[in-house]
N, C-alpha and C. Protein backbone atom coordinates (compact mmCIF):
# COMPACT_ATOMS: atom_id res chain seq x y z
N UNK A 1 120.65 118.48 87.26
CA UNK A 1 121.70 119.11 88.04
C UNK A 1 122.76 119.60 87.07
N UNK A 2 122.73 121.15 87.66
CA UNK A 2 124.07 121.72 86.46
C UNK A 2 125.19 121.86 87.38
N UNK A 3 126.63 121.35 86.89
CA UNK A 3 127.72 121.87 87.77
C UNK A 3 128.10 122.90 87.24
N UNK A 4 128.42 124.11 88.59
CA UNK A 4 128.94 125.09 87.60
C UNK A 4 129.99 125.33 88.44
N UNK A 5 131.14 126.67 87.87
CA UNK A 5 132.09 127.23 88.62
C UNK A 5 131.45 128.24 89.97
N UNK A 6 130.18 128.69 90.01
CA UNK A 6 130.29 129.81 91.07
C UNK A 6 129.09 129.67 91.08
N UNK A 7 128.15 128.90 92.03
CA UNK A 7 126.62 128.86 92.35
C UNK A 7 126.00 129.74 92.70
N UNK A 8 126.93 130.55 93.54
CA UNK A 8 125.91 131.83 93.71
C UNK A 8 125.41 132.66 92.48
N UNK A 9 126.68 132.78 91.41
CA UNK A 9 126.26 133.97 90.21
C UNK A 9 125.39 133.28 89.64
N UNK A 10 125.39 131.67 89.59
CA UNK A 10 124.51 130.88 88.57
C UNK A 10 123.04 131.25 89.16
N UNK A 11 122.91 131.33 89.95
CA UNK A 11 121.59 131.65 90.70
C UNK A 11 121.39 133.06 90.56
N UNK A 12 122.38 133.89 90.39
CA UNK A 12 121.75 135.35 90.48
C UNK A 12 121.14 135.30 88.92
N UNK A 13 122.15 134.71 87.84
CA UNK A 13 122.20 134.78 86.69
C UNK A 13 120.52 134.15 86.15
N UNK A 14 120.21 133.02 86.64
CA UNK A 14 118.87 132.54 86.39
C UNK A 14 117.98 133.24 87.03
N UNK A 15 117.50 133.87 87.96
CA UNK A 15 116.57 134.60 88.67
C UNK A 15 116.68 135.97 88.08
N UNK A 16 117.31 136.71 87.71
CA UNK A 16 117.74 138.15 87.25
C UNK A 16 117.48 137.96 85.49
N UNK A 17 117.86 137.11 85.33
CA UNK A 17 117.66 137.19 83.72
C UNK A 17 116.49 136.21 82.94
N UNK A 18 116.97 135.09 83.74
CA UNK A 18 116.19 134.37 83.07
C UNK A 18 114.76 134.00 83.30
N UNK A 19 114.25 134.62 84.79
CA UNK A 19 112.95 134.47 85.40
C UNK A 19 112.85 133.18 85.72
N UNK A 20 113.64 132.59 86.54
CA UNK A 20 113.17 131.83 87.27
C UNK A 20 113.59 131.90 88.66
N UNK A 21 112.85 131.19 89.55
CA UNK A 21 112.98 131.60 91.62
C UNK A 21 113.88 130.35 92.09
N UNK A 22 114.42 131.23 93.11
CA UNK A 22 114.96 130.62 93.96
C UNK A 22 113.82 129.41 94.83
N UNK A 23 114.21 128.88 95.25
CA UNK A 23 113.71 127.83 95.95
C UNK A 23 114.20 127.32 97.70
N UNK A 24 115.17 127.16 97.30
CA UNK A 24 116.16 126.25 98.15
C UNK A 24 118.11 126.66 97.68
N UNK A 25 118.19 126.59 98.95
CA UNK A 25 120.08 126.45 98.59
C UNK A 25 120.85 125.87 99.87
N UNK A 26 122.28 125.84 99.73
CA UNK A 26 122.70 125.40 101.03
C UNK A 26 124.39 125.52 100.59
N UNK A 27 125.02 125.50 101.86
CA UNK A 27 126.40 125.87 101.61
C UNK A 27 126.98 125.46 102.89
N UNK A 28 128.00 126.40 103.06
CA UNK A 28 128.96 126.69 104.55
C UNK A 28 129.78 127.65 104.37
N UNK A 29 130.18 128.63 105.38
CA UNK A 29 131.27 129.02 105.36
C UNK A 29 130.92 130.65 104.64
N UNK A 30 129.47 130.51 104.27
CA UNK A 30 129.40 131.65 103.65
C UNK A 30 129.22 131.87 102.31
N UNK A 31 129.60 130.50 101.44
CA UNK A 31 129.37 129.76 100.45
C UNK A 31 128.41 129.38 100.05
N UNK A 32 127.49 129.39 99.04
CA UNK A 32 126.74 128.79 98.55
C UNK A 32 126.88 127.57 97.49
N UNK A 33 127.06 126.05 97.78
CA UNK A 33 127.56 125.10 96.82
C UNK A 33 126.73 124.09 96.36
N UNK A 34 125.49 124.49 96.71
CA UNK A 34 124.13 123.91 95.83
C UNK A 34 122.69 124.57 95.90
N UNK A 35 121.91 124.54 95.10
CA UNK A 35 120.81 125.64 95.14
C UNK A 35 119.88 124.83 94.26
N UNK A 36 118.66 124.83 94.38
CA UNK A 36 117.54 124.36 93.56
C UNK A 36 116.63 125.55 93.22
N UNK A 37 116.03 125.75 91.64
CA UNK A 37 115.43 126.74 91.23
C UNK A 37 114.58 126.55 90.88
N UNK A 38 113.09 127.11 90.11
CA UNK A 38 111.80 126.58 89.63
C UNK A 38 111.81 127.77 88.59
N UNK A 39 111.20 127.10 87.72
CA UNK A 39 110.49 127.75 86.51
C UNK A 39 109.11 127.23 86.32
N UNK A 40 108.29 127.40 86.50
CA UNK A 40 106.48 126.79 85.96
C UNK A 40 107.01 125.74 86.98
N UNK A 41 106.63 124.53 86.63
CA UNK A 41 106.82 123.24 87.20
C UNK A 41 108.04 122.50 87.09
N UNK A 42 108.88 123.13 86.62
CA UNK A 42 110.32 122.16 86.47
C UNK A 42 111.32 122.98 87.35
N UNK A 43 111.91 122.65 88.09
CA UNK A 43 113.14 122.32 89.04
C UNK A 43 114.16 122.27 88.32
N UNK A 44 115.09 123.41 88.63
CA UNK A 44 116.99 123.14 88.27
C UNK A 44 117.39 123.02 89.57
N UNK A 45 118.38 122.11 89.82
CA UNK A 45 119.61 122.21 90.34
C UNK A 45 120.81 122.38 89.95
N UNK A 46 121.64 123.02 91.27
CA UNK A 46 122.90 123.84 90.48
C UNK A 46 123.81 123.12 92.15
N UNK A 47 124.88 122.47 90.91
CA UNK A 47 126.16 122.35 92.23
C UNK A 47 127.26 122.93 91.69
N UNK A 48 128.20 122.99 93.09
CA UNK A 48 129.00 123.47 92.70
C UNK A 48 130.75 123.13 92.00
N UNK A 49 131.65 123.22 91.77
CA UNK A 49 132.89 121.96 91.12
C UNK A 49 132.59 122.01 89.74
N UNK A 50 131.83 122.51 88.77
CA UNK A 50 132.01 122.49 87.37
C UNK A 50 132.85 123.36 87.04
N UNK A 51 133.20 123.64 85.63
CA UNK A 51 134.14 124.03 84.92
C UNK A 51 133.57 125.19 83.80
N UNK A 52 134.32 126.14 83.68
CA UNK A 52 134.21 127.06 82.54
C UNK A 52 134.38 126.44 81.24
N UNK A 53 133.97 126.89 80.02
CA UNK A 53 134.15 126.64 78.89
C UNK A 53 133.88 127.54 77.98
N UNK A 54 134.61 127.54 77.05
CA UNK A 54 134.41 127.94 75.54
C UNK A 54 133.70 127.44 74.13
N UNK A 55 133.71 125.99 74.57
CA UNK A 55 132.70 125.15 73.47
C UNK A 55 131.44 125.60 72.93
N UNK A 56 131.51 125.29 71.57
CA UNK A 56 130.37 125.90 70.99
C UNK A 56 128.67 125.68 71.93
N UNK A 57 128.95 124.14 72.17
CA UNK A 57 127.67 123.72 73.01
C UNK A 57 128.50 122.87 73.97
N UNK A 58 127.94 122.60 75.44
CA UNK A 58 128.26 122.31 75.99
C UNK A 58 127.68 120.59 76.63
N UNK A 59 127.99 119.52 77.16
CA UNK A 59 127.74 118.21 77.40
C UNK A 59 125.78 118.30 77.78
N UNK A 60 125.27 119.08 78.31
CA UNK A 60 123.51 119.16 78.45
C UNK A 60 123.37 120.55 77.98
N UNK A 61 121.91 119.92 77.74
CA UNK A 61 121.36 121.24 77.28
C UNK A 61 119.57 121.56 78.23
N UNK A 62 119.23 122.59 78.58
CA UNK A 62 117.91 122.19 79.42
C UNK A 62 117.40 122.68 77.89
N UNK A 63 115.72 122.22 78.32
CA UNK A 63 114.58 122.56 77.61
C UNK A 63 113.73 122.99 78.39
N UNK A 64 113.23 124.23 78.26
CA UNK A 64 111.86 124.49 79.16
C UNK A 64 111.05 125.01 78.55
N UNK A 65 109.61 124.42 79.11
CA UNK A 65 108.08 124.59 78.26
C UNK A 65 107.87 125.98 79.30
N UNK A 66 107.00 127.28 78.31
CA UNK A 66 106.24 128.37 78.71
C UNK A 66 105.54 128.38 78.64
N UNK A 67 104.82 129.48 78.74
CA UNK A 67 103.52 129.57 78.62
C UNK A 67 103.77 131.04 77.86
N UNK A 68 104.12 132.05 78.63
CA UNK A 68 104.41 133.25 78.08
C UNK A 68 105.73 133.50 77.02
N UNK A 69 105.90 132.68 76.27
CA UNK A 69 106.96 132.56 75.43
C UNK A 69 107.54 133.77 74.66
N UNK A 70 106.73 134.69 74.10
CA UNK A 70 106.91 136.02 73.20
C UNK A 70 107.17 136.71 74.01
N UNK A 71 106.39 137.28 75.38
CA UNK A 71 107.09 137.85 76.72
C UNK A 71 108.08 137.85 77.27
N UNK A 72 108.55 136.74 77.39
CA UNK A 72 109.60 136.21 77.65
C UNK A 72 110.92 136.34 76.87
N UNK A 73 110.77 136.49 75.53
CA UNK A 73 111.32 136.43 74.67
C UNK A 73 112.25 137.81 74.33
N UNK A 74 110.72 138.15 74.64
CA UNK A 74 111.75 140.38 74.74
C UNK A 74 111.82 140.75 75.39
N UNK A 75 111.70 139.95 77.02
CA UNK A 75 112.35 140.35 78.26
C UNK A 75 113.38 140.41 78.66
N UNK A 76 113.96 139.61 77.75
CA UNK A 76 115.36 138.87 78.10
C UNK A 76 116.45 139.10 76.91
N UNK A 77 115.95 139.15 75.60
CA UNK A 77 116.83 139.00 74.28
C UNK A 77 117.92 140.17 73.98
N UNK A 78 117.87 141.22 74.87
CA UNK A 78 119.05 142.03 74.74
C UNK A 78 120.19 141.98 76.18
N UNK A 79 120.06 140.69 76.74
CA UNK A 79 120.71 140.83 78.20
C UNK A 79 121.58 138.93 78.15
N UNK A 80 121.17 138.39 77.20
CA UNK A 80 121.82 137.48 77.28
C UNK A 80 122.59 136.79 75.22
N UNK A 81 122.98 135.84 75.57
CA UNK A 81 123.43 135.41 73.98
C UNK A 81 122.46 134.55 73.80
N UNK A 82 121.56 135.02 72.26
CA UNK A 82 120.54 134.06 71.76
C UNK A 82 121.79 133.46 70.70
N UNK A 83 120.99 132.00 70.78
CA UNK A 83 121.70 130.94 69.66
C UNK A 83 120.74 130.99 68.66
N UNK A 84 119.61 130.80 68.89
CA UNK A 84 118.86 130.74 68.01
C UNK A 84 117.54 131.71 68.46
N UNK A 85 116.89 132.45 67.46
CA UNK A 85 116.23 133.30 68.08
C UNK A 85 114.95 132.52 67.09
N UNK A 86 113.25 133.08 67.80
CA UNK A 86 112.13 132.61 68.02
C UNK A 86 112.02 131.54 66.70
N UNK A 87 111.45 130.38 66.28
CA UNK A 87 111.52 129.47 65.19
C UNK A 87 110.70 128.82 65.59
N UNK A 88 109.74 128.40 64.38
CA UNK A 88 108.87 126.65 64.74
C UNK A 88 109.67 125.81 64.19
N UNK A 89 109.75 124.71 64.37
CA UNK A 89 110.42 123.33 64.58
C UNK A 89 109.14 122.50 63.72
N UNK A 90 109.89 121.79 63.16
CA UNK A 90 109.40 120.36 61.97
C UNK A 90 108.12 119.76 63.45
N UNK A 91 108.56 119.65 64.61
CA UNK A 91 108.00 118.85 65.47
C UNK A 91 106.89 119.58 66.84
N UNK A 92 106.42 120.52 65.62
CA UNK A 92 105.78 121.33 66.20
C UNK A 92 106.04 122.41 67.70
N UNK A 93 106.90 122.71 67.97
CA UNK A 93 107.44 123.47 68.96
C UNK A 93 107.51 124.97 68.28
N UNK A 94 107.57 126.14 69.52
CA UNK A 94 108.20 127.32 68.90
C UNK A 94 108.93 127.28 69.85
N UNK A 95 110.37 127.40 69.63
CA UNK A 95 111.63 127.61 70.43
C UNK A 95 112.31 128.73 70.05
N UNK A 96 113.01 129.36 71.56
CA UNK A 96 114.14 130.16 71.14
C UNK A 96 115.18 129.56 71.73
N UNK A 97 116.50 129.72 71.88
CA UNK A 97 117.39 129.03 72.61
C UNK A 97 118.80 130.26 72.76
N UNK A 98 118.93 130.37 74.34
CA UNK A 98 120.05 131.07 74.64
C UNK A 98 120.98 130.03 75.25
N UNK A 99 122.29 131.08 75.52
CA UNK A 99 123.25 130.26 76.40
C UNK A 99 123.53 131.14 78.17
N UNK A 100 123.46 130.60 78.94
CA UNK A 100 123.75 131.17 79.74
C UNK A 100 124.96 131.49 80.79
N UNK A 101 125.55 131.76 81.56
CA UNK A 101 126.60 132.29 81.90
C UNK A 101 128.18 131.69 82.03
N UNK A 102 127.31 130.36 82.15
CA UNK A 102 127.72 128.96 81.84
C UNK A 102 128.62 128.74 80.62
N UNK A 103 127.49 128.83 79.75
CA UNK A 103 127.58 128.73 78.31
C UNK A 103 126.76 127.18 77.85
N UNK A 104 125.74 126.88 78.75
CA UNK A 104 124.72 125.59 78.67
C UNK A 104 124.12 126.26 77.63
N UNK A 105 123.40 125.85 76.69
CA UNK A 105 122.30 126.04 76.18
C UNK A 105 120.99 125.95 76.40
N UNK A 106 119.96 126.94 76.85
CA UNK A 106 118.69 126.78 77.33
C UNK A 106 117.83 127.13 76.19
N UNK A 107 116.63 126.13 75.64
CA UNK A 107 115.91 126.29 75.01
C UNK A 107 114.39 126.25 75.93
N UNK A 108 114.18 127.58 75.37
CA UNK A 108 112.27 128.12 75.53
C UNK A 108 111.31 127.75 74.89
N UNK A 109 110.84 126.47 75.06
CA UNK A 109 109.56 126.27 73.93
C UNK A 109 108.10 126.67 74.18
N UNK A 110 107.48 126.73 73.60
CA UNK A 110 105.81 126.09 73.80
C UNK A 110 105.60 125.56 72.43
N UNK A 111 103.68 124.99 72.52
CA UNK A 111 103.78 124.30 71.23
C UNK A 111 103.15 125.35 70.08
N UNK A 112 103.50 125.13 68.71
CA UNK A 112 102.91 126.06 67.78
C UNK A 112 101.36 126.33 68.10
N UNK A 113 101.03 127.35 68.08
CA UNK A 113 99.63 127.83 67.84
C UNK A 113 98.81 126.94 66.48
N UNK A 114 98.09 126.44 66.67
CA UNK A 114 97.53 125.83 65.45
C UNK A 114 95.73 126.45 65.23
């Protein structure tokens, strides 16, 4: 569960950019103040009452496994801030890692090709 300032944009922001679906949401008033999302098999939730920031990194960070990782990679890399762009890792991963509107850090892995 991510808290953010404005659930609706957080949801436009992950579905529009980052490729992942809506699922579920719920609100009142016209409001949207919680929403659940899917990517492959993993589930975000998003409430609402968090806070903006400027920090370099922020208190969580997600990790999500692909499949289409390189696809993915130049689908997205001129529409958001990469932190770190495509790399293998000592621990066998290839990750890229953006931040999103938030300013969370989301890292894209799969495992190295061997």
């Amino acid at each position: 569960m991510l808290h953010v300032p404005d659930v609706r944009a957080a949801v436009d922001w992950y579905v529009s950019v980052a490729g992942f679906a809506a699922v579920d949401q719920a609100g009142h008033d016209g409001e949207i103040d919680w929403a659940m999302l899917r990517f492959g098999d993993s589930l975000l939730m998003l409430s609402n009452n968090g806070t903006t920031s400027s920090a370099h990194r922020r208190e969580v960070d997600l990790y999500v496994h692909v499949e289409n990782f390189d696809d993915l990679y130049h689908q997205i890399k001129d529409h958001v801030d990469v932190v770190e762009a495509p790399h293998d890792t000592f621990y066998g991963m290839r990750e890229f890692i953006i931040r999103d509107l938030n300013r969370f850090w989301v890292t894209f892995a799969c495992p190295v090709a061997r």
